[in-house]
Protein backbone atom coordinates (compact mmCIF):
# COMPACT_ATOMS: atom_id res chain seq x y z
CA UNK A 1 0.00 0.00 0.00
CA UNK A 2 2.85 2.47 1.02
CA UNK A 3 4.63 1.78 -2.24
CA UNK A 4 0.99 2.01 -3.96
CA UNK A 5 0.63 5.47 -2.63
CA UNK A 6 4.19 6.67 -3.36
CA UNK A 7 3.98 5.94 -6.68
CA UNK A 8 0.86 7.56 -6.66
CA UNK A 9 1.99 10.67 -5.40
CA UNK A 10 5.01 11.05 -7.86
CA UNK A 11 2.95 10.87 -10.62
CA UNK A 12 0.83 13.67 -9.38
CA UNK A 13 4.50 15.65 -8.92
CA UNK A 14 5.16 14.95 -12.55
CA UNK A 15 2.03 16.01 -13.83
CA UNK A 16 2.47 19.14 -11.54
CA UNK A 17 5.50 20.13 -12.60
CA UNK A 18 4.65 19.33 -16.67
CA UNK A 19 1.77 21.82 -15.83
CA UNK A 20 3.97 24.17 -14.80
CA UNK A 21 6.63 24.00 -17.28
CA UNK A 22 4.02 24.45 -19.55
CA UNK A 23 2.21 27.99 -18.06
CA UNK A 24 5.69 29.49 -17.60
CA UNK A 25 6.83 28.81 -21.57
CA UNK A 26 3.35 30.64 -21.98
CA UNK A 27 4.08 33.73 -20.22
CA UNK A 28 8.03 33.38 -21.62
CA UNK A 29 6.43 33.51 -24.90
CA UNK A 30 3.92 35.91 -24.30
CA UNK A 31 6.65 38.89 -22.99
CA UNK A 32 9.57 37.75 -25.29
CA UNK A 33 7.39 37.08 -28.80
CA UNK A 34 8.81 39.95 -30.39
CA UNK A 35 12.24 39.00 -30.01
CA UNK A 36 11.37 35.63 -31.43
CA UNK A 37 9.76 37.11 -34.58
CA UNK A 38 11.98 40.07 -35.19
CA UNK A 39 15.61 39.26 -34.92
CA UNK A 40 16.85 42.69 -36.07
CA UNK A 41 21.13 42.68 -36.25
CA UNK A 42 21.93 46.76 -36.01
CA UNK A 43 24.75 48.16 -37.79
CA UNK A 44 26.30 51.36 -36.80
CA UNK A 45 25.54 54.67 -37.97
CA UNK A 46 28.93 54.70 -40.18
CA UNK A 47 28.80 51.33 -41.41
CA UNK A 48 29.14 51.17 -45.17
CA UNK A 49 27.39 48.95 -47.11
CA UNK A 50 29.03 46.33 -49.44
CA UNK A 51 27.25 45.50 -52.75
CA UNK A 52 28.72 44.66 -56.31
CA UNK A 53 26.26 47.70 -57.72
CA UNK A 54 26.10 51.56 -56.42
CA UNK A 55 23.35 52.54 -54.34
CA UNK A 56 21.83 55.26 -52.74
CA UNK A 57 21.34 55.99 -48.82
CA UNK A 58 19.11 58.17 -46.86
CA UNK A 59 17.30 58.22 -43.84
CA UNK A 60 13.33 58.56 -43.05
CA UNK A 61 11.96 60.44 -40.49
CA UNK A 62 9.24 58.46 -38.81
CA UNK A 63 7.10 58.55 -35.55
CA UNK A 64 8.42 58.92 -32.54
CA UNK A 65 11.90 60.85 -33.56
CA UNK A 66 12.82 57.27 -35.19
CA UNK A 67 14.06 56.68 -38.66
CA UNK A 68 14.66 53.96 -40.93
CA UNK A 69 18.04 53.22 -42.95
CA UNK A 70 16.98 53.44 -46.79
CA UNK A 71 18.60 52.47 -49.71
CA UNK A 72 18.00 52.77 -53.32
CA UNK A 73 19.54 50.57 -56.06
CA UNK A 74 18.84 52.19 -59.47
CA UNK A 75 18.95 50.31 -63.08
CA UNK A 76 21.22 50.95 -65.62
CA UNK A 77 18.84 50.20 -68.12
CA UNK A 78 15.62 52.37 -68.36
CA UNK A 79 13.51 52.35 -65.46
CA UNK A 80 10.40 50.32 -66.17
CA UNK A 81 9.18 50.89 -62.70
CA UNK A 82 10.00 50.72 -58.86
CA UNK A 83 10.27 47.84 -56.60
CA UNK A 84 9.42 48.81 -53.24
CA UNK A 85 10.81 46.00 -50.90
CA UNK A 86 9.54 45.00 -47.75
CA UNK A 87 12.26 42.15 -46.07
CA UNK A 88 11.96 38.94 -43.83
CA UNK A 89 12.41 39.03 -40.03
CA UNK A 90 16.09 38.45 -39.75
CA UNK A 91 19.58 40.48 -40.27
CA UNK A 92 19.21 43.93 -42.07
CA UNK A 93 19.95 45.46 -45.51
CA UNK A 94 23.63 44.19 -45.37
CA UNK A 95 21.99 40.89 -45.98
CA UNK A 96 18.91 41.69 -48.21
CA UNK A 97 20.78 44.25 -50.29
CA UNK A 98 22.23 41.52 -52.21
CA UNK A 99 19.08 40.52 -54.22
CA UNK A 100 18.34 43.71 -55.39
CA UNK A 101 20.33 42.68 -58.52
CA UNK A 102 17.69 40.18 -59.12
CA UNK A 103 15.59 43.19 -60.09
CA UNK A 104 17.53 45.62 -61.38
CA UNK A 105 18.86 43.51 -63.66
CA UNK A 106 15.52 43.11 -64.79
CA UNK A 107 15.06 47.31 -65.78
CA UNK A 108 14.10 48.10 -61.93
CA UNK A 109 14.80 50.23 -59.34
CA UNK A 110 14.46 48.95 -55.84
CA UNK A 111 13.68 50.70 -52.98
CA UNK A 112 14.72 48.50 -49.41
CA UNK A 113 15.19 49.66 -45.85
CA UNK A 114 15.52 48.24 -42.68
CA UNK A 115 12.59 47.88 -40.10
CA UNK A 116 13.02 49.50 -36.90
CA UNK A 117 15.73 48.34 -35.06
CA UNK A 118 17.08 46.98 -37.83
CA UNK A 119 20.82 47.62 -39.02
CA UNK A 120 21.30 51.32 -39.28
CA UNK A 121 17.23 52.22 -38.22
CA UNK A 122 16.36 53.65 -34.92
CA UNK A 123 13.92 52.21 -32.60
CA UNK A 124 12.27 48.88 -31.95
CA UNK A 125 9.88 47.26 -34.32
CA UNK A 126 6.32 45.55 -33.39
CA UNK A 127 3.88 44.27 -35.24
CA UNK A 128 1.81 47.66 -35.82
CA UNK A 129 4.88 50.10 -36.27
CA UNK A 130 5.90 48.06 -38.93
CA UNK A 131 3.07 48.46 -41.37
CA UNK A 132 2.36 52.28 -40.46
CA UNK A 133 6.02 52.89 -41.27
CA UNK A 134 5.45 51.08 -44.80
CA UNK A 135 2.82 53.22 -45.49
CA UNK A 136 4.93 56.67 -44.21
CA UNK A 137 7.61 55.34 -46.66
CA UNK A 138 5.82 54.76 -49.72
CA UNK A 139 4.92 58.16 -49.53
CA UNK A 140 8.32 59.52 -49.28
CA UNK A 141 8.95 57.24 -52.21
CA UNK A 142 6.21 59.17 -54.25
CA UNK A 143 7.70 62.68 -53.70
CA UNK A 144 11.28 61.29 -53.61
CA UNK A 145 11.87 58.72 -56.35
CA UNK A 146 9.63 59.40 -59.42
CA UNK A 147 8.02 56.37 -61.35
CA UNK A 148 5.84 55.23 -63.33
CA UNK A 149 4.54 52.21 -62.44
CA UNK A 150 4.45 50.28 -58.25
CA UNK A 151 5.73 46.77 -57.75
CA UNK A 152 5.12 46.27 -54.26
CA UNK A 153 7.92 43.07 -52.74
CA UNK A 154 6.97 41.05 -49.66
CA UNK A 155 9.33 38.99 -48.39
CA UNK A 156 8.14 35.94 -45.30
CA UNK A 157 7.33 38.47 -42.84
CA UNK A 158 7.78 41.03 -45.22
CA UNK A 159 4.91 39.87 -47.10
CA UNK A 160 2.82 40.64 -44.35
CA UNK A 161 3.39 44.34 -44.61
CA UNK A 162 3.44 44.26 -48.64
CA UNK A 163 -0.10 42.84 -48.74
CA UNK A 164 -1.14 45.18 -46.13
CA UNK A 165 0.14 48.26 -47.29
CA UNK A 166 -1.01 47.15 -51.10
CA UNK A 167 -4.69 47.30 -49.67
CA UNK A 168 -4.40 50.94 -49.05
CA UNK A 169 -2.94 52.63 -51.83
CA UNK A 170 -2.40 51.54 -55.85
CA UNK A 171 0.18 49.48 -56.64
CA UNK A 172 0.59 47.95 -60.44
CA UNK A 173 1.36 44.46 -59.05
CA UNK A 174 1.82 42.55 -55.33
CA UNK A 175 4.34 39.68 -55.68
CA UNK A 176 4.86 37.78 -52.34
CA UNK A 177 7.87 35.64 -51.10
CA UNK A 178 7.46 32.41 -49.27
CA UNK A 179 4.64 33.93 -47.49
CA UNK A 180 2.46 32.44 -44.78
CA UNK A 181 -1.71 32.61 -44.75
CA UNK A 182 -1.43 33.15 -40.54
CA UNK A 183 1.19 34.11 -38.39
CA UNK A 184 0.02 30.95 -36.63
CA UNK A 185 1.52 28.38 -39.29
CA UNK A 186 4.91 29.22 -38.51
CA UNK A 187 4.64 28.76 -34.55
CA UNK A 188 5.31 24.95 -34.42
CA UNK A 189 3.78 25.00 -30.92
CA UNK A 190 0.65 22.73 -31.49
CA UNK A 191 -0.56 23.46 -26.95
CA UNK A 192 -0.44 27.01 -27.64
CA UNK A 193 -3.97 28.44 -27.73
CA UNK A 194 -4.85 30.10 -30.18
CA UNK A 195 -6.18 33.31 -28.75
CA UNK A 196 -3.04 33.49 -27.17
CA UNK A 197 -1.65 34.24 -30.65
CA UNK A 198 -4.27 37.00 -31.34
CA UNK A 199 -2.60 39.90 -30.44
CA UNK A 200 0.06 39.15 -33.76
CA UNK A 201 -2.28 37.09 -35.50
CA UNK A 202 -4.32 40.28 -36.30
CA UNK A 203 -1.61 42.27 -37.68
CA UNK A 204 0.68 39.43 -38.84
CA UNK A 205 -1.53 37.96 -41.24
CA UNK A 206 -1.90 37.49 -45.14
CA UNK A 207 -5.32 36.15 -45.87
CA UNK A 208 -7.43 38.99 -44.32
CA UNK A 209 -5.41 41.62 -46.27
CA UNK A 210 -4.83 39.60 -49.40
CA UNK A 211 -8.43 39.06 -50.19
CA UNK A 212 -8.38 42.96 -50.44
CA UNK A 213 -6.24 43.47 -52.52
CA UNK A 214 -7.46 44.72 -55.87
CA UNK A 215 -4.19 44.30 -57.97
CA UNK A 216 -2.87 41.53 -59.29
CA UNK A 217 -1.05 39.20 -57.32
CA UNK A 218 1.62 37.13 -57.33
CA UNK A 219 2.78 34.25 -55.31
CA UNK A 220 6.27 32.46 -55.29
CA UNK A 221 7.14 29.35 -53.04
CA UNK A 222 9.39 26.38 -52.81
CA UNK A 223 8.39 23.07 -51.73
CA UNK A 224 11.26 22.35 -49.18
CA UNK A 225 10.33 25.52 -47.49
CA UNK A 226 10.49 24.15 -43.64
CA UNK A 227 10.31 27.92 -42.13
CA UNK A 228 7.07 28.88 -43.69
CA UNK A 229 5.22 25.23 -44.92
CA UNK A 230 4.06 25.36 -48.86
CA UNK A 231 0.86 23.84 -46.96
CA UNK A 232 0.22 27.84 -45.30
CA UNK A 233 1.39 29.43 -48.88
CA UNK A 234 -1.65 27.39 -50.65
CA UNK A 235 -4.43 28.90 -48.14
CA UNK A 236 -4.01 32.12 -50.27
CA UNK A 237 -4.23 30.78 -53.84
CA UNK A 238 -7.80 31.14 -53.94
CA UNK A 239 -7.38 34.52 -53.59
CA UNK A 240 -5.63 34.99 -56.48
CA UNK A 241 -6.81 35.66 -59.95
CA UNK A 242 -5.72 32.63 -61.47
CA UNK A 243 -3.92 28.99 -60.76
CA UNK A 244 -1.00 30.33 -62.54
CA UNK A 245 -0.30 33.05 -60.40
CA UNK A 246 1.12 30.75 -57.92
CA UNK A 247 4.30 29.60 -58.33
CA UNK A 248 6.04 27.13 -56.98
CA UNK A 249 9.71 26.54 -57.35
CA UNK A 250 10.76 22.44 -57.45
CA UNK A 251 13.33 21.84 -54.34
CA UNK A 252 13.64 25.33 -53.43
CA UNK A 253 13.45 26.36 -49.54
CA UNK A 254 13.09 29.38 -47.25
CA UNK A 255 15.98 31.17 -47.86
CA UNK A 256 17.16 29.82 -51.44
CA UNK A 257 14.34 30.92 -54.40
CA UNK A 258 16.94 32.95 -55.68
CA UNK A 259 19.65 30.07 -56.25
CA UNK A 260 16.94 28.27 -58.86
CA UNK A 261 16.88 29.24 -62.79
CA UNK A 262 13.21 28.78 -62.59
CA UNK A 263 12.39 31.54 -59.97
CA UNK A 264 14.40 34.19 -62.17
CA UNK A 265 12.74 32.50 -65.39
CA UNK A 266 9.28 33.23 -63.92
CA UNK A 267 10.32 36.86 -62.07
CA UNK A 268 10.93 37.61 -65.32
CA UNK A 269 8.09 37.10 -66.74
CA UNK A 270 5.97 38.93 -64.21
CA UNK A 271 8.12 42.09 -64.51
CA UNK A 272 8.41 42.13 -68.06
């Protein structure tokens, strides 16, 4: 009976202290999301950029006495249009600087800047901040950089703010990078409730803006993506116009569309 009861009693202690475990990785996540989802790597304010192609560099006064590190990397061929670049969660422009020549070589200039936080940018970034300062930016693009026709970029989390900000104003085209339908798909947590995630999930969050959107749109994924699943890409392509403005890259990943022939075959295309 004694060793009935002690047996017994540890089981309740393990259950106890699984319960625990478990309400304390809620409140972890809960005050330390944002570090999680933006993992900003600043730069100082003299740090000089290294690209293979000359670029531009200013800085844009936002809310709050902030401002965010821009650059702009101009054709050499004549300008079809601007490609206004919104990036994924990680680094800053050092990084994501580098595949501006994926456009530019196609006849564009690109506009790209770093989210708050971010490299050379003041401040600290959230999941509101960064879509108002999207839409403060494209502004300053309108008066600053003249063109003719508005390809709006969105990049994983970046896509997030493209599709938003495409829903209020007029671009020519959306194109979206590995993007994700709900913020949700890429928490591989399957205890956590999901009103725990609303807070992001309302601002964080491709389908609701997407179906708003009143361009066309464009979608590009790979199918060993094991960041954002192809599975979360696919909720959106019935928002889309067509089947064939979905396109998915054989083998490519998260970080990698731009190694493939066939995601510069089909860019392309689009941007012709």
């Amino acid at each position: 009976m004694f060793l009935s009861s002690l047996k017994y009693k540890k089981v309740w202690i393990a259950v106890f202290v699984v319960i625990v475990v478990y309400l304390l990785s809620l409140v972890i996540f809960y005050q330390f999301n944002r570090y999680l989802i933006f993992q900003a790597t600043a730069l100082s304010k003299d740090y000089s950029f290294q690209f293979e192609q000359p670029y531009e560099e200013y800085f844009v006064s936002m809310a709050n006495d902030d401002s965010l590190n821009v650059l702009l990397f101009k054709t050499t061929a004549p300008s079809k249009g601007l490609i206004f670049y919104a990036h994924g969660n990680a680094d800053n422009l050092q990084r994501w600087g580098k595949f501006a020549s994926d456009f530019t070589d196609l006849g564009y200039d690109v506009v790209m800047y770093d989210y708050r936080g971010y490299g050379k940018s003041s401040g600290t970034s959230n999941d509101k901040n960064i879509h108002q300062d999207a839409a403060t930016l494209l502004n300053w693009t309108k008066v600053n950089i003249p063109h003719t026709k508005l390809v709006i970029y969105g990049r994983s989390l970046g896509s997030t703010v493209a599709s938003t900000l495409a829903v209020h104003t007029t671009p020519d085209l959306l194109i979206l990078e590995t993007p994700f339908a709900e913020f949700k798909d890429v928490i591989y947590w399957p205890l956590l409730p999901a009103y725990y995630l609303f807070p992001l999930e309302a601002n964080l969050n491709n389908t609701n803006s997407l179906a708003k959107v009143a361009c066309k749109k464009i979608i590009f994924h790979g199918t060993q993506d094991w960041v954002v699943p192809l599975s979360s890409a696919l909720k959106l392509k019935p928002l889309l116009d067509t089947e064939n403005d979905f396109i998915i890259i054989e083998g490519a990943g998260h970080k990698n569309l731009s190694e493939f022939e066939a995601y510069h075959l089909q860019l392309a295309q689009v941007l012709k």
